[in-house]
C-alpha atoms as a PDB file:
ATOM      1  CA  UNK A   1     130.921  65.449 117.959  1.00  0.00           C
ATOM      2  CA  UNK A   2     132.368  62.254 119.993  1.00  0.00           C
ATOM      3  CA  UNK A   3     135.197  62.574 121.616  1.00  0.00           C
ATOM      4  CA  UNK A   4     135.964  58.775 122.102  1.00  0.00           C
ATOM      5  CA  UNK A   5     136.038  58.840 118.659  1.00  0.00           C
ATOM      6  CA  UNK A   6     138.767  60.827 118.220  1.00  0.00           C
ATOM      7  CA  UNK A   7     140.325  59.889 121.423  1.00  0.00           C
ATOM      8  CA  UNK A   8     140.588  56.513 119.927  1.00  0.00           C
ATOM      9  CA  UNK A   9     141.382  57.182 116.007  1.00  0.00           C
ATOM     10  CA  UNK A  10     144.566  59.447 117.285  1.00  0.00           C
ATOM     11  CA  UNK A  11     145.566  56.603 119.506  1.00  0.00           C
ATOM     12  CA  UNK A  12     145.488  54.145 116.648  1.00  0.00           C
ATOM     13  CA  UNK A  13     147.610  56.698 114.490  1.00  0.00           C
ATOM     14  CA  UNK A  14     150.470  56.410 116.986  1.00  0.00           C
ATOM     15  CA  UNK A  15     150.586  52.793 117.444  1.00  0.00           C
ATOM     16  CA  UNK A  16     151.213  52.689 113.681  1.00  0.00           C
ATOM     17  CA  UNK A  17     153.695  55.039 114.153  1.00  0.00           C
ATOM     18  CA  UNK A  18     152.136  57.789 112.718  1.00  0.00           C
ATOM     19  CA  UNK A  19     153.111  60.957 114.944  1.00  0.00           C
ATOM     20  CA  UNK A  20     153.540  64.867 115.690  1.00  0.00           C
ATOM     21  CA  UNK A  21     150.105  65.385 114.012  1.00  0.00           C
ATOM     22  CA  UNK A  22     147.666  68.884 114.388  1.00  0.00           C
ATOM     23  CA  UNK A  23     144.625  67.445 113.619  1.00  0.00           C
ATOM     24  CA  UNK A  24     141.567  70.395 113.569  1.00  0.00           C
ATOM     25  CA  UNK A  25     137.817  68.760 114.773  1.00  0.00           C
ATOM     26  CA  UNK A  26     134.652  69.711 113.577  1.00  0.00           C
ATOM     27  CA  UNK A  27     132.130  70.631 115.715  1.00  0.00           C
ATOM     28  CA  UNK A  28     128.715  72.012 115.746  1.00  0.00           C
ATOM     29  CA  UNK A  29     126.763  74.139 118.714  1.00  0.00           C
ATOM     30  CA  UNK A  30     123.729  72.143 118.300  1.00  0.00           C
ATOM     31  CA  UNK A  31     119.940  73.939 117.566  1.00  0.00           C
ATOM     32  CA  UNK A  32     117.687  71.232 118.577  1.00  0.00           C
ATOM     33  CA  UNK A  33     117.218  67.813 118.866  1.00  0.00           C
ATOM     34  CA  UNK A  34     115.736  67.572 115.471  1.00  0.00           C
ATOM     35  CA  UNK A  35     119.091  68.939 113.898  1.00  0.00           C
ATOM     36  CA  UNK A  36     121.554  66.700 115.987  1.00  0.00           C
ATOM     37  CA  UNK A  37     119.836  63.743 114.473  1.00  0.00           C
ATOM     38  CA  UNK A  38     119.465  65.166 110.735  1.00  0.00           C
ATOM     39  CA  UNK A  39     123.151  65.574 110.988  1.00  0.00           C
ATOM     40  CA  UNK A  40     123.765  62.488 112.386  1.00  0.00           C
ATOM     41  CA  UNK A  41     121.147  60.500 109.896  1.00  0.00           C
ATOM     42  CA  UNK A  42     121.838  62.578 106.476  1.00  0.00           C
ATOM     43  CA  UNK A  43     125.579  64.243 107.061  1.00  0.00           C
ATOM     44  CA  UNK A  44     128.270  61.943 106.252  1.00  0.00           C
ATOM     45  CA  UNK A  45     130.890  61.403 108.627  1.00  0.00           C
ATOM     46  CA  UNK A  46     128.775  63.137 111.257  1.00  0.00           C
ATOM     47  CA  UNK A  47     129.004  61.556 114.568  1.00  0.00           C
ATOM     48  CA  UNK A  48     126.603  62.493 117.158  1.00  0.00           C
ATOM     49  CA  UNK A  49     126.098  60.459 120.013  1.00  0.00           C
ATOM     50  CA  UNK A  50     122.823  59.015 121.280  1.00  0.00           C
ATOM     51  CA  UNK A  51     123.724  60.385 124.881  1.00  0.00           C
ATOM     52  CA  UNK A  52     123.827  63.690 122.672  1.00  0.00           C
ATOM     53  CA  UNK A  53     120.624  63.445 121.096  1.00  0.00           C
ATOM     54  CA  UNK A  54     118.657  62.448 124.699  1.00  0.00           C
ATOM     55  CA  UNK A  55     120.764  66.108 126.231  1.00  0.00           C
ATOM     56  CA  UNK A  56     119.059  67.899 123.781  1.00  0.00           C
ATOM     57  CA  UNK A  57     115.789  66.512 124.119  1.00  0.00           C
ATOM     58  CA  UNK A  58     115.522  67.266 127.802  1.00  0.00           C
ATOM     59  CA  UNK A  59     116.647  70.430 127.516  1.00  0.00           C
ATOM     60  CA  UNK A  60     114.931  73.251 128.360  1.00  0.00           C
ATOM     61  CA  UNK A  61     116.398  75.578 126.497  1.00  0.00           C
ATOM     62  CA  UNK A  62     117.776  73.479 123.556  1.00  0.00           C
ATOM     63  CA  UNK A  63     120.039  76.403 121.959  1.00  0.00           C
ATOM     64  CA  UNK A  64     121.784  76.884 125.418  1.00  0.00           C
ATOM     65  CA  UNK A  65     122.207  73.027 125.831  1.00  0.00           C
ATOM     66  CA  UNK A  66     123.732  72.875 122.356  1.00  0.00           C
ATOM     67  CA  UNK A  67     126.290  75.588 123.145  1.00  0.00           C
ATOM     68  CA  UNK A  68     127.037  74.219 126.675  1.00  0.00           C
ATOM     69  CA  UNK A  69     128.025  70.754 124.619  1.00  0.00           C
ATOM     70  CA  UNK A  70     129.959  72.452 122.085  1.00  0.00           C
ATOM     71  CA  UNK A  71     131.801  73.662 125.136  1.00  0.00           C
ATOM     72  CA  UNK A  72     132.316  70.233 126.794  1.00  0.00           C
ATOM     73  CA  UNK A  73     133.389  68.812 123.429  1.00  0.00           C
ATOM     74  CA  UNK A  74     136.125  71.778 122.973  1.00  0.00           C
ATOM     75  CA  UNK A  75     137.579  70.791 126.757  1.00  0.00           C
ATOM     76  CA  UNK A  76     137.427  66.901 125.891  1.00  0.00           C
ATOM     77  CA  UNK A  77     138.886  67.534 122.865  1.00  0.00           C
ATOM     78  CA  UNK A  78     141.623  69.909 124.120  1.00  0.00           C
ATOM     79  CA  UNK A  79     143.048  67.172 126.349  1.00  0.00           C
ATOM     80  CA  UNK A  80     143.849  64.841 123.489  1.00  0.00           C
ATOM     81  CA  UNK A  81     147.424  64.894 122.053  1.00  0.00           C
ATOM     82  CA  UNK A  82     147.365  65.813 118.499  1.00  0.00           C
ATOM     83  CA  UNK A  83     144.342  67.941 118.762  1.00  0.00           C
ATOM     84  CA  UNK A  84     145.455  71.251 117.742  1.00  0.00           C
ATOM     85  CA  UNK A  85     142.302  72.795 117.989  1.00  0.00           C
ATOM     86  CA  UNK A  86     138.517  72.487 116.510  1.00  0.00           C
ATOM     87  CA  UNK A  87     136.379  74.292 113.774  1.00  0.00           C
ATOM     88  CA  UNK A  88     132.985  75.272 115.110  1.00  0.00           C
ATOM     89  CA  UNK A  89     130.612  74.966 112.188  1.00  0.00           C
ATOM     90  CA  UNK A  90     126.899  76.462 112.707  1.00  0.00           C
ATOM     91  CA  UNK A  91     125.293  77.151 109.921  1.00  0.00           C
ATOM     92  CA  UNK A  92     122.316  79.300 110.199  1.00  0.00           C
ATOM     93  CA  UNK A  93     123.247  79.425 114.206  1.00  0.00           C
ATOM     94  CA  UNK A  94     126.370  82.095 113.917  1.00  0.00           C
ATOM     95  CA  UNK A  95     125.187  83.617 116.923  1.00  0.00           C
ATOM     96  CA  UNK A  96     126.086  81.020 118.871  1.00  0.00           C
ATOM     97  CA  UNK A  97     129.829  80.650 117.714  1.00  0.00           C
ATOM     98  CA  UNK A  98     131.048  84.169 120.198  1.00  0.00           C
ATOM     99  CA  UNK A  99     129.168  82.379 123.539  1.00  0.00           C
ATOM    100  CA  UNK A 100     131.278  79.027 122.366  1.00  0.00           C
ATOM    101  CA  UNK A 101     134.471  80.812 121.710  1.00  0.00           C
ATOM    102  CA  UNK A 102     134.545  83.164 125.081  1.00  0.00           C
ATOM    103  CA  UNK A 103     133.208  79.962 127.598  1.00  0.00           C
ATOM    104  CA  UNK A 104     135.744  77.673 126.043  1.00  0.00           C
ATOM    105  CA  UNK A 105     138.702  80.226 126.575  1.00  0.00           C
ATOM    106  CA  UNK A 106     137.105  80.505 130.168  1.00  0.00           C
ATOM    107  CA  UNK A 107     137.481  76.640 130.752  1.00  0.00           C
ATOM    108  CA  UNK A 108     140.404  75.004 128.649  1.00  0.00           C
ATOM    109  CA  UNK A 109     143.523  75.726 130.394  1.00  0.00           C
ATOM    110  CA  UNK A 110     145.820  76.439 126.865  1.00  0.00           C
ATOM    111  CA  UNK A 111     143.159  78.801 125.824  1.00  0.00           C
ATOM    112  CA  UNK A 112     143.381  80.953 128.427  1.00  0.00           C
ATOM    113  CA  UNK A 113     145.269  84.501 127.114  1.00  0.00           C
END
């Protein structure tokens, strides 16, 4: 759930020579607050941003928010080479996954049919 993160572990790949990679990112349309930091607390290898965290909180509408930053993270991501693509996870939050899916093909260029 950081880009950075995977902006910069990529990066590091290639300066060891390590190349022509399709690496698939997990990502999560958030519920609340409350679940972006039990994931990030009690999920290993979860990594959710503070910034996140403090987004969700002021939300207003927290399951909005969390789709609108699964949607940010899917553009972010789509921009780094060797992304091939991500793997929205959102368990007991299916619903969301269609909303994510059609405003992501709406606002990453190589989505776009």
């Amino acid at each position: 759930m950081d880009a950075g993160v995977a902006r910069r572990y990529l990066a590091r790949l290639v300066e060891h020579n390590i190349k022509d990679l399709a690496i698939i990112i997990g990502i999560a349309p958030l519920r609340s607050a409350k679940s972006a930091i039990w994931m990030k607390e009690k999920l290993f290898g979860t990594i959710i941003p503070d910034v996140l965290v403090v987004r969700m909180e002021a939300a207003a509408d927290p399951l909005a928010e969390g789709r609108a930053i699964c949607v940010d993270l899917i553009r972010e991501l789509s921009d780094i080479p060797g992304v091939a693509g991500v793997h929205i996870m959102a368990p007991n939050n299916d619903a969301a996954v269609p909303d994510v899916i059609r405003e992501a093909r709406k606002s990453v260029a190589r989505l776009r049919g």
